[in-house]
Protein backbone atom coordinates (compact mmCIF):
# COMPACT_ATOMS: atom_id res chain seq x y z
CA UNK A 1 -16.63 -5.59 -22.48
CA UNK A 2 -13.94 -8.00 -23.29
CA UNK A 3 -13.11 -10.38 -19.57
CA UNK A 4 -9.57 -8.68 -19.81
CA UNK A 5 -10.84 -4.65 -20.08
CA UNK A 6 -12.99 -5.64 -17.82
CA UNK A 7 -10.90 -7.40 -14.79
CA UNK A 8 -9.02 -4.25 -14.92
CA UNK A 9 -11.76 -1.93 -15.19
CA UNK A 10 -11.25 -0.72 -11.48
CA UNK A 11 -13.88 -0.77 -8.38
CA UNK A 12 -15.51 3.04 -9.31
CA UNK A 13 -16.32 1.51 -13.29
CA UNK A 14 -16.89 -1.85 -12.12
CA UNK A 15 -19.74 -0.29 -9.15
CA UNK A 16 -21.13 1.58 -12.25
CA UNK A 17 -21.54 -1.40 -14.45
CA UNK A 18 -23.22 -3.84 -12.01
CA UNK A 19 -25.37 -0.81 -10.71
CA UNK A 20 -26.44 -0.89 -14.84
CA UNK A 21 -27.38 -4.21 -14.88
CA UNK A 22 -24.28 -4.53 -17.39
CA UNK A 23 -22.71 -7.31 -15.42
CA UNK A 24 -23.39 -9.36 -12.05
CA UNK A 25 -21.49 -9.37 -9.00
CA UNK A 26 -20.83 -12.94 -9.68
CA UNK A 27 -19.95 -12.88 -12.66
CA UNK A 28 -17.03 -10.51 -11.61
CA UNK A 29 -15.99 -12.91 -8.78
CA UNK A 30 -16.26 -16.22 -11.19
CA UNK A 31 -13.85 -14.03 -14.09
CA UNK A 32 -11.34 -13.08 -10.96
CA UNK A 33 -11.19 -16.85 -9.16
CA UNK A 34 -10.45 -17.83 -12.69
CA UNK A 35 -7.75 -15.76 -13.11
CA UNK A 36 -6.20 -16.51 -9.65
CA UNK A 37 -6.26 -20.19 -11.07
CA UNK A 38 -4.87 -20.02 -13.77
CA UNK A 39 -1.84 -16.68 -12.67
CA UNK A 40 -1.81 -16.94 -8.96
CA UNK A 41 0.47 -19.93 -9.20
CA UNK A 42 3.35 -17.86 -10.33
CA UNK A 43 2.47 -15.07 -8.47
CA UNK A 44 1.98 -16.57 -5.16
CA UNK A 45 -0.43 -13.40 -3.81
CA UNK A 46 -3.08 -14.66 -2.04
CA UNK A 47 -2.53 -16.71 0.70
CA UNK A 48 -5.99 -17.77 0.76
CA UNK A 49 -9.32 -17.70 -1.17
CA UNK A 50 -12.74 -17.47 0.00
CA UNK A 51 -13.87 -18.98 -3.18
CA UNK A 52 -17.23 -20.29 -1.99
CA UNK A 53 -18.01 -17.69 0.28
CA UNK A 54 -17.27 -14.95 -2.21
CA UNK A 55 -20.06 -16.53 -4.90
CA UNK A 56 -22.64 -16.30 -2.50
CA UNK A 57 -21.64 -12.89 -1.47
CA UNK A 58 -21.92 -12.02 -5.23
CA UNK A 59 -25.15 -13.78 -5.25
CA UNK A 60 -26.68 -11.81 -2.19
CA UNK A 61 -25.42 -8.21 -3.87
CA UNK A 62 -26.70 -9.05 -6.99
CA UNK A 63 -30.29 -10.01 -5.16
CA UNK A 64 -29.86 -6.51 -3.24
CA UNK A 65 -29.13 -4.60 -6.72
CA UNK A 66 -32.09 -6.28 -7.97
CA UNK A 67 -34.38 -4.80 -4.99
CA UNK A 68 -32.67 -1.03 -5.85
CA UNK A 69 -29.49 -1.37 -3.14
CA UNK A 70 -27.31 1.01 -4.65
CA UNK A 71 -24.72 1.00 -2.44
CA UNK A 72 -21.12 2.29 -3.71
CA UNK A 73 -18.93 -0.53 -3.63
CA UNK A 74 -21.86 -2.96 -4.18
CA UNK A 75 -20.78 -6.40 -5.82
CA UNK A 76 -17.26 -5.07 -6.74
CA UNK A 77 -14.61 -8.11 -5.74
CA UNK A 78 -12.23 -7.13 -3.06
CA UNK A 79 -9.14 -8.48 -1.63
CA UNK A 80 -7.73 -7.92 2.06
CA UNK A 81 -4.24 -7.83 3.13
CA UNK A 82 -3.36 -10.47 5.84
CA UNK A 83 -3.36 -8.84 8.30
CA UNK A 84 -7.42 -7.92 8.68
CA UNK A 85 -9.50 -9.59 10.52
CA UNK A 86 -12.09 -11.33 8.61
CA UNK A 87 -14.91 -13.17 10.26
CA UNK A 88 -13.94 -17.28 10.55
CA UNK A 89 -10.35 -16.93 8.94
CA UNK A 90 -7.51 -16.88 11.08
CA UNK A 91 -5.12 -13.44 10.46
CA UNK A 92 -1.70 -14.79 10.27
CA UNK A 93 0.13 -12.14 9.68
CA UNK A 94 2.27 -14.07 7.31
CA UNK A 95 3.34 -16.70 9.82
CA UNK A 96 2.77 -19.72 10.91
CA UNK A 97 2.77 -18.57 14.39
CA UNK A 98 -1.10 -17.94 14.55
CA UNK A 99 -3.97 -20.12 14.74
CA UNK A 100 -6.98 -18.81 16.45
CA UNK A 101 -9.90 -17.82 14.06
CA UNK A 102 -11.52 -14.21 14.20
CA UNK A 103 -14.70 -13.48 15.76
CA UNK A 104 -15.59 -10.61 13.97
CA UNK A 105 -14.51 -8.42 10.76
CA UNK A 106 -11.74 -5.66 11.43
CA UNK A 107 -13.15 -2.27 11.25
CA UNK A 108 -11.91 -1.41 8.03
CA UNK A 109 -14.10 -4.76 6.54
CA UNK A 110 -16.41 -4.00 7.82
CA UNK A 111 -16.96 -0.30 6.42
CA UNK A 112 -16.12 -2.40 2.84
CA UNK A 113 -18.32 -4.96 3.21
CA UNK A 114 -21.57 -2.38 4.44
CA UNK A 115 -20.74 -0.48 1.14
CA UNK A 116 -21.15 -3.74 -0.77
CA UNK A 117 -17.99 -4.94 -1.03
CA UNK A 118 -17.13 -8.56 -1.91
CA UNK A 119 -13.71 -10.18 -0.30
CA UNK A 120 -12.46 -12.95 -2.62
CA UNK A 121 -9.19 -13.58 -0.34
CA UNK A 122 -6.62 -12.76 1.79
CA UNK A 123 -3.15 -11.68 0.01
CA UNK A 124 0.20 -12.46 1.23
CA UNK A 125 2.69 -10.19 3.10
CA UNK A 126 6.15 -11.22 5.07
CA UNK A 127 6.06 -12.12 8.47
CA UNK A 128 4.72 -9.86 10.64
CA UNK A 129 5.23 -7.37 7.97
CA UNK A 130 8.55 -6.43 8.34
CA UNK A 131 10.08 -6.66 5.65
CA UNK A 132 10.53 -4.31 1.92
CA UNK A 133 9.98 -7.39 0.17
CA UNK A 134 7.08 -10.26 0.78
CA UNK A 135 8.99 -13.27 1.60
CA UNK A 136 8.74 -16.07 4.27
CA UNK A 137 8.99 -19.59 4.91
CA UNK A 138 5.26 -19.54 6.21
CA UNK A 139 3.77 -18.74 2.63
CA UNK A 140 6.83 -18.45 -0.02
CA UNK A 141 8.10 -15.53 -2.36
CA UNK A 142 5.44 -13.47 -3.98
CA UNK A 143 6.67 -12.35 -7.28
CA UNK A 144 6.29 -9.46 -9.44
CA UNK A 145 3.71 -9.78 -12.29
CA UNK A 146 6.20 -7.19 -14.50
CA UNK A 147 9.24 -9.55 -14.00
CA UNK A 148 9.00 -12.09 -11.94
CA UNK A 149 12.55 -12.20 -11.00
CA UNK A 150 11.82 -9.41 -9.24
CA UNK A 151 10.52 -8.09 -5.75
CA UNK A 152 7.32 -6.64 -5.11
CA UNK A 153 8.14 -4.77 -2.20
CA UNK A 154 6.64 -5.21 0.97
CA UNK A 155 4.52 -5.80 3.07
CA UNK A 156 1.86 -5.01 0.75
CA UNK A 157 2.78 -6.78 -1.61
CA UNK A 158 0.77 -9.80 -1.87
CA UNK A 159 -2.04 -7.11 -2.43
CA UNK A 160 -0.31 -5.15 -4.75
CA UNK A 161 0.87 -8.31 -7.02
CA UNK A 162 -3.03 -9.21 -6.84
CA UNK A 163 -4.06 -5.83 -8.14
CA UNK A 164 -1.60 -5.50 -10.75
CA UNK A 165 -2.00 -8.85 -12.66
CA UNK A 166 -6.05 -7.92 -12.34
CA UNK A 167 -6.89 -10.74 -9.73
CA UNK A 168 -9.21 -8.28 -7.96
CA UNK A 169 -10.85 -4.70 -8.04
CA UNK A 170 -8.60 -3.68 -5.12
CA UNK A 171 -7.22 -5.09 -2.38
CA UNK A 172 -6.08 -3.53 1.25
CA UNK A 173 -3.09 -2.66 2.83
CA UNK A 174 -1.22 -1.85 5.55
CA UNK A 175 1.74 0.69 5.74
CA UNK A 176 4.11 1.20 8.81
CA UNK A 177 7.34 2.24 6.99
CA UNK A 178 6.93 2.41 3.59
CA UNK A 179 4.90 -0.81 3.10
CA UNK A 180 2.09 0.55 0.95
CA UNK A 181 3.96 3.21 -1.53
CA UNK A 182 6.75 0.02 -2.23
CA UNK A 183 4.54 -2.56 -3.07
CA UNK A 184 2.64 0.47 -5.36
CA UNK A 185 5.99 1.46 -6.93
CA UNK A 186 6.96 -1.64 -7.31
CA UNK A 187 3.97 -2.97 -9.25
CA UNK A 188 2.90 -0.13 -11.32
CA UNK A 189 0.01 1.61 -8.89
CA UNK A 190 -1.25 4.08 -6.79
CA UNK A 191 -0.55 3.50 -2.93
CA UNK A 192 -1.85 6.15 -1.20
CA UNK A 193 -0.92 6.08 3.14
CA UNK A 194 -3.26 8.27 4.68
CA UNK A 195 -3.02 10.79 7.53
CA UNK A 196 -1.93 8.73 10.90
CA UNK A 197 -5.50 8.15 12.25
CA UNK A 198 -7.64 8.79 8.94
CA UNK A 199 -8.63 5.18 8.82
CA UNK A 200 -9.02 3.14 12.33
CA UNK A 201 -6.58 0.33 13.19
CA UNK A 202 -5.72 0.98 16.57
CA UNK A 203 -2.06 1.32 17.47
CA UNK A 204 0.78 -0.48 16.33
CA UNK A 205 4.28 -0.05 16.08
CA UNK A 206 4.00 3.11 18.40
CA UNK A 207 2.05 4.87 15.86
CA UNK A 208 3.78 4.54 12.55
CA UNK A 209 1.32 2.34 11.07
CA UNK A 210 -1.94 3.61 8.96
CA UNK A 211 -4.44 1.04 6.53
CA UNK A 212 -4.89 2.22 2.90
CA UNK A 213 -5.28 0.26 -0.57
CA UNK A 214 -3.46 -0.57 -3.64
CA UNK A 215 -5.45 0.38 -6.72
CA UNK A 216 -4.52 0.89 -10.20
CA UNK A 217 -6.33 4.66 -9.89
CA UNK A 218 -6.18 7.72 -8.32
CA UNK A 219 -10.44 7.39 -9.02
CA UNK A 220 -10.50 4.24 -7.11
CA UNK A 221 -8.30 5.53 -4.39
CA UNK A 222 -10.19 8.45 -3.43
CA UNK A 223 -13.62 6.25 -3.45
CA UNK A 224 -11.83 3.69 -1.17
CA UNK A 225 -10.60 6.03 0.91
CA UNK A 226 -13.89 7.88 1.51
CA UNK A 227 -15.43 4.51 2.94
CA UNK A 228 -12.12 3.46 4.82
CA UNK A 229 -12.14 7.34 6.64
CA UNK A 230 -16.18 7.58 6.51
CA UNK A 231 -15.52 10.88 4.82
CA UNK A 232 -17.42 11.34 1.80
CA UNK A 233 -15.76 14.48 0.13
CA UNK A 234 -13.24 12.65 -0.84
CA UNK A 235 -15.17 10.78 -3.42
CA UNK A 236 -15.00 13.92 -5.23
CA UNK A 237 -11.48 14.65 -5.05
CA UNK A 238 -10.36 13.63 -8.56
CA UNK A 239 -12.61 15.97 -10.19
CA UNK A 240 -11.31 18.88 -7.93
CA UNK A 241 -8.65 21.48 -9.23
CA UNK A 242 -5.91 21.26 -6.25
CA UNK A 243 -4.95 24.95 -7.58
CA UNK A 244 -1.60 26.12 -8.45
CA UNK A 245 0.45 24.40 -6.13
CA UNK A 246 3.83 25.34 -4.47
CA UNK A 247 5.99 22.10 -5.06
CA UNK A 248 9.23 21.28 -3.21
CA UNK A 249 11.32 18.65 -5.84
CA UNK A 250 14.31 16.43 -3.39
CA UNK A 251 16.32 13.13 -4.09
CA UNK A 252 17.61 13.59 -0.30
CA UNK A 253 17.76 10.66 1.45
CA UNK A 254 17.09 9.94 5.01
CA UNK A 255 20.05 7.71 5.48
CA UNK A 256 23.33 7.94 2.61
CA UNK A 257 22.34 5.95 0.01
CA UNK A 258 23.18 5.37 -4.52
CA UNK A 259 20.05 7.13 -6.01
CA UNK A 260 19.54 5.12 -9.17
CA UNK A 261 19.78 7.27 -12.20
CA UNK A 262 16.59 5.76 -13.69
CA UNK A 263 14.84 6.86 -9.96
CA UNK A 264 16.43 10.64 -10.59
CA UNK A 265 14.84 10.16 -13.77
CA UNK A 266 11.66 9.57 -13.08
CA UNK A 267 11.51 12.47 -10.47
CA UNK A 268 12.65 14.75 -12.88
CA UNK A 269 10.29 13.58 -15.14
CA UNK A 270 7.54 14.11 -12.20
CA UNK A 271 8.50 17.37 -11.58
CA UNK A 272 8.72 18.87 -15.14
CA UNK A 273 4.95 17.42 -15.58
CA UNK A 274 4.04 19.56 -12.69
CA UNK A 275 5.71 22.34 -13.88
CA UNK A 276 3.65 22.18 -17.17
CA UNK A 277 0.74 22.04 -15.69
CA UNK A 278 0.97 25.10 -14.16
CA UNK A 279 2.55 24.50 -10.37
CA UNK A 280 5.85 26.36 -9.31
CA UNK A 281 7.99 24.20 -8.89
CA UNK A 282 11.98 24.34 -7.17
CA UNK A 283 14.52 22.07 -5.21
CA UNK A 284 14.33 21.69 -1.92
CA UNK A 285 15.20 19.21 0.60
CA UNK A 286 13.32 18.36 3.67
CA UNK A 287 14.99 19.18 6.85
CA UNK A 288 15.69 15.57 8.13
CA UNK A 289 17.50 14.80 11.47
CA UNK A 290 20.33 12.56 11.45
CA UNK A 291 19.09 10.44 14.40
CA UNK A 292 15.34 9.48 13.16
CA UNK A 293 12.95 7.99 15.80
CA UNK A 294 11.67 6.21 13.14
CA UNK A 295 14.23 3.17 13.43
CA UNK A 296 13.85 3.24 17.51
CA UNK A 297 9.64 2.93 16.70
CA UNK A 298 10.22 0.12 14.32
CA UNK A 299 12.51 -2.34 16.39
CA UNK A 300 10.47 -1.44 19.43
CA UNK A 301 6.98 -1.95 17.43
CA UNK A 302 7.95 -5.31 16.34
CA UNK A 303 9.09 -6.46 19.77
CA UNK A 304 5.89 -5.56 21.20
CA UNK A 305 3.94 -7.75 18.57
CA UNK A 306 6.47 -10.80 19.33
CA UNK A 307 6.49 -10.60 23.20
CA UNK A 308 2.62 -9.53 23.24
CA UNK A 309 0.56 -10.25 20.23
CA UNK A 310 2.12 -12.99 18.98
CA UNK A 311 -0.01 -16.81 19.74
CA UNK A 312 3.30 -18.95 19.05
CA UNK A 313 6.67 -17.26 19.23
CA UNK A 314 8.33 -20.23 19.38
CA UNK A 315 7.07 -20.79 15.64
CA UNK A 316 8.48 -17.64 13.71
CA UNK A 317 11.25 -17.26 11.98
CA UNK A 318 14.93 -16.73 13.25
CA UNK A 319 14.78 -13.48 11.55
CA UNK A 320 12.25 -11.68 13.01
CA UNK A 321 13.06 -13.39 16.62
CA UNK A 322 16.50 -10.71 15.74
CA UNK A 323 14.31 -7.44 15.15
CA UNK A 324 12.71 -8.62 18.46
CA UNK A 325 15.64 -8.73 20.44
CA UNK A 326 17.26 -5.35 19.03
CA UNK A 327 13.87 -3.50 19.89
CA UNK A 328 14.36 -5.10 23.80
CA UNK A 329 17.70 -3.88 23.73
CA UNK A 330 16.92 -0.20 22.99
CA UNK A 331 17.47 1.52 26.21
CA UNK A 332 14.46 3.17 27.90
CA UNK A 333 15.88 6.79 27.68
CA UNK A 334 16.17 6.07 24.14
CA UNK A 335 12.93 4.83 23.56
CA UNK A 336 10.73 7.65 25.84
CA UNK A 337 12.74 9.98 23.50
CA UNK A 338 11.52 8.10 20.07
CA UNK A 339 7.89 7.81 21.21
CA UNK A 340 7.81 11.82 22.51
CA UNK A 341 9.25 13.19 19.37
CA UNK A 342 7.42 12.96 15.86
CA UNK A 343 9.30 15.43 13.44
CA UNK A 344 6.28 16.91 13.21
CA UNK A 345 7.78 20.66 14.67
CA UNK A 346 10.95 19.99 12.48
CA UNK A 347 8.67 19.66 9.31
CA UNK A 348 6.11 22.34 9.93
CA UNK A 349 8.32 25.40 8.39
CA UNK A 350 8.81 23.52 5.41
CA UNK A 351 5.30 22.53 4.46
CA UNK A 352 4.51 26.32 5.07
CA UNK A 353 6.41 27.28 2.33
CA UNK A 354 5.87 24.56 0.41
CA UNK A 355 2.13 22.79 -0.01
CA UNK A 356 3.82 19.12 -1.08
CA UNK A 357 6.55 17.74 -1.19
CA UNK A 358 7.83 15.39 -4.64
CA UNK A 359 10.55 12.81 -3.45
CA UNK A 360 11.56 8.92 -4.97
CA UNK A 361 9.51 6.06 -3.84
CA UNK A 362 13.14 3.87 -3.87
CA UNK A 363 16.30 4.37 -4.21
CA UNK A 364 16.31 1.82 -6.84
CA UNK A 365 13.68 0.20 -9.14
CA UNK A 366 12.15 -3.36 -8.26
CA UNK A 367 15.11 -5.17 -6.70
CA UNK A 368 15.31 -9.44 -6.83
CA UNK A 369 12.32 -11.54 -5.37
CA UNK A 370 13.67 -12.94 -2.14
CA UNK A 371 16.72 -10.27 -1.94
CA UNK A 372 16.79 -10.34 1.67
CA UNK A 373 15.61 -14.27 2.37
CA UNK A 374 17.76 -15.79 4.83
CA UNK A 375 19.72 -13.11 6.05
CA UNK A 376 19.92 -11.58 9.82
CA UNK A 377 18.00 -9.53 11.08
CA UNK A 378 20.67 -6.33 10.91
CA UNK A 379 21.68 -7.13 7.58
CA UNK A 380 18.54 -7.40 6.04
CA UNK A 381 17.71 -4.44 7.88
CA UNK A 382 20.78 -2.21 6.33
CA UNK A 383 19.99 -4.04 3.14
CA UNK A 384 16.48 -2.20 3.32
CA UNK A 385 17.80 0.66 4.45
CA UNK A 386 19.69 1.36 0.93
CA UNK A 387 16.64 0.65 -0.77
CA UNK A 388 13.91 2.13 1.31
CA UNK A 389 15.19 5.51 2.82
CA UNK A 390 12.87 7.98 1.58
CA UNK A 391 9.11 6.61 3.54
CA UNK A 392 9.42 6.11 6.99
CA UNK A 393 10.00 9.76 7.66
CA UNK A 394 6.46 9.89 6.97
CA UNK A 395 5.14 7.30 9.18
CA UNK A 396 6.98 9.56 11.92
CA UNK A 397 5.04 12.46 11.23
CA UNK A 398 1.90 11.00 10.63
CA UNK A 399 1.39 13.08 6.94
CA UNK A 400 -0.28 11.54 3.94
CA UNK A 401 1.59 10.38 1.09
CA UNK A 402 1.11 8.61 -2.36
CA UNK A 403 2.93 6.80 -4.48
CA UNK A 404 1.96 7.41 -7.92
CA UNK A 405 3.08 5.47 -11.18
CA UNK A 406 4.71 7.73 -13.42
CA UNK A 407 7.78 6.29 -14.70
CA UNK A 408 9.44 2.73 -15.89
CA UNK A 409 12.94 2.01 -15.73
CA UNK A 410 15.20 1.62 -18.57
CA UNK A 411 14.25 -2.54 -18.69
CA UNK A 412 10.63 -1.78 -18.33
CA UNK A 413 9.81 -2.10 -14.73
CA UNK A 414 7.84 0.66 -13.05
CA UNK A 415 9.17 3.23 -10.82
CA UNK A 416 6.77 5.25 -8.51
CA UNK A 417 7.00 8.95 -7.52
CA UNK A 418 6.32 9.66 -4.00
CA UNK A 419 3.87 13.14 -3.44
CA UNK A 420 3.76 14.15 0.67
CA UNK A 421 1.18 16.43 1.59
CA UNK A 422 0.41 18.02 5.08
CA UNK A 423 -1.89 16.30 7.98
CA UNK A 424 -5.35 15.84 6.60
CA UNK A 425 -5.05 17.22 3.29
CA UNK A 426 -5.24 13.84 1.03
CA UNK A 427 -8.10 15.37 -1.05
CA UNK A 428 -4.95 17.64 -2.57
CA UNK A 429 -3.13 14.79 -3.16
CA UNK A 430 -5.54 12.84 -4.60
CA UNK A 431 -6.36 16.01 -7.24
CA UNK A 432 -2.88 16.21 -7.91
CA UNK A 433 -2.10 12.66 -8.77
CA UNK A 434 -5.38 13.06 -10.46
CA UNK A 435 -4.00 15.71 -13.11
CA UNK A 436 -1.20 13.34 -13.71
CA UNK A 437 -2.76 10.63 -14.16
CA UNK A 438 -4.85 12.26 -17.06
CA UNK A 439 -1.39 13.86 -18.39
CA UNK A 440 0.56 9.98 -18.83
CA UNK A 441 -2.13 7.31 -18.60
CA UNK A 442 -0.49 5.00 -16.75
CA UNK A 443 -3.80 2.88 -16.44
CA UNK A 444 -3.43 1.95 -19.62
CA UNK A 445 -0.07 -0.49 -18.72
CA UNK A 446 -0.25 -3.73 -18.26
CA UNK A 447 2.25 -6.05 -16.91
CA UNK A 448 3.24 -9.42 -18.90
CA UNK A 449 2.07 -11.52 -16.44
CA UNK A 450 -1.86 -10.17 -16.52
């Protein structure tokens, strides 16, 4: 296999061909740290790499293959979002405003690294992961490997960049309103956000938040996912019929926003692939409130993490010192009110008639790297708004979601489709973006910069 096919040969083919003896575990790592070399530069998605550690990582799987280990993720070179704890690194969340290392691996590391897993690095993300786009003045821009003029969402998207231009298997990431489907639909992959609890992480941001991965497919995905939850029937998802499947089709907003007509597009598109393969398919739009709790979560979640989690306040920037003091301000009737109601009763009647739901990723494709650098903390917030308004509903209500790659926009930059199942049910996600996957082949795009 050619170093290119195989850099982008995915963690489930990858696990296959070092458990074949077809290629080490270091040899994997050695092709990957040359490719962060020689593309990371421009890119700007890892904000560190474990370079030395990771070879003798490979070197230890490749011994354990040798002695018959043949453990599922064994060798296969991983990257973790910033904002995991890995053993002797210090988490910074994208800021400067952290300094103490970790004593131990996250949770979520740990499951990777008992199934094998090798972590080459640690991928950027804006501070304190705020932001739609993955910006700071900690760590820089990260740029889109498809145009690199462009965003690639956040606050995955250090992770998602890395995947995408094939500087790792996989990578984590994190995903409290949006942040893992952007970065996906940003950069071309599949960003799947799991059921609120599926994966541990412990709370934050008054329960919107859930860990996932960026991959480049739904195969991938569902084997990451089944070591992430400890739930191995979802390996098997992919191969699973999801049956004929009632799906609700909606370019509603959240909030008033311009629907691009490439995004409207795209959905279209999404739902007339469905529709061939054999699931009924109609218009329908979610019954959203007005007044989401959502917003009142965010603001509130991010003052918690400055006031409380944070090692140096003093240090981050003026930006996110503004979220902070909106969430303070939110008045305490206000705020019992967001963290008692979930949308989860408001929902419920619509995802029994309807087993998904098939909505835009973004209002509009990749917007400009940096779009929202230096602005306040409102602004930049309303900016996201018009963007962003079709996730966080989902963070609210806890139910899985995936972004899934299925269209480009009329100057060739990918545009994701957002699929929303019900609580617990990503194994019918996963066989849905499965079929469609098979139906367009978007695994077999590349972006320029790769």
């Amino acid at each position: 296999m050619e170093p290119d096919e195989l850099a982008f040969a995915g963690v489930a083919r990858q696990a296959e061909l070092i458990r074949d003896g077809e290629v080490s575990s270091r040899e994997l790592v050695q092709l990957y740290l040359e490719r962060i070399e020689r593309l990371d530069p421009q890119l700007n998605a890892f904000r560190t790499v474990m370079a030395e550690r990771a070879l003798v990582d490979a070197q230890q799987a490749d011994g354990r293959r040798g002695a018959g280990d043949d453990r599922p993720l064994l060798g296969v070179p991983l990257a973790v979002k910033d904002v995991e704890d890995v053993t002797g690194e210090v988490t910074r969340y994208g800021t400067d405003a952290f300094s103490t290392a970790a004593a131990q691996d996250s949770e979520l590391v740990r499951r990777l690294r008992s199934a094998g897993a090798v972590i080459v690095g640690k991928t950027n993300l804006p501070e304190l992961a705020i932001t739609g786009d993955t910006e700071g003045p900690a760590f820089g821009v990260t740029r889109n490997p498809w145009n690199l003029d462009r965003s690639v969402g956040g606050s995955s998207g250090g992770s998602a960049a890395a995947v995408a231009a094939g500087l790792c298997a996989a990578a984590t990431g994190s995903d409290g309103m949006g942040s893992i489907r952007h970065p996906a639909s940003n950069c071309g992959l599949v960003g799947l956000k799991p059921t609120r609890e599926r994966i541990p992480l412990g709370e934050h941001w008054y329960g919107l938040s859930v860990t996932g991965f960026e991959t480049r497919n739904v195969r991938d995905t569902a084997l990451l996912l089944s070591i992430g939850a400890a739930d191995e029937s979802l390996r098997d998802a992919p191969q699973q019929s999801p049956g004929r499947l009632r799906v609700a089709v909606s370019t509603k907003a959240l909030f008033p926003t311009r629907i691009h007509p490439d995004v409207k597009r795209v959905v279209g598109e999404t739902a007339d692939h469905l529709r061939a393969l054999g699931h009924e398919v109609e218009h329908a739009d979610p019954p959203y409130s007005p007044l989401s709790p959502a917003v009142s979560r965010y603001f509130a979640g991010i003052a918690q993490d400055v006031d409380e989690r944070t090692e140096h306040p003093d240090r981050l920037q003026r930006r996110t010192k503004g979220y902070a003091r909106i969430g303070r301000a939110i008045a305490g009737p206000v705020r019992e009110w967001a963290l008692r109601e979930d949308d989860t009763a408001r929902m419920r009647p619509f995802f029994e008639r309807h087993d998904v739901l098939v909505a835009p990723v973004a209002a509009r494709p990749p917007v400009r790297a940096g779009e929202w650098e230096g602005l306040g903390a409102l602004r930049a917030f309303l900016g996201m708004l018009l963007v962003y308004p079709f996730a966080g509903e989902w963070n609210l209500t806890g139910q899985p979601a995936i972004s899934v790659p299925v269209g480009m926009s009329d100057d060739r930059l990918p545009i994701g489709t957002m699929i929303v199942g019900r609580h617990g049910e990503e194994a019918t996600l996963i066989a849905l973006a499965a079929q469609l996957e098979a139906e367009l082949r978007w695994t077999d795009r590349r972006p320029p910069l790769s």
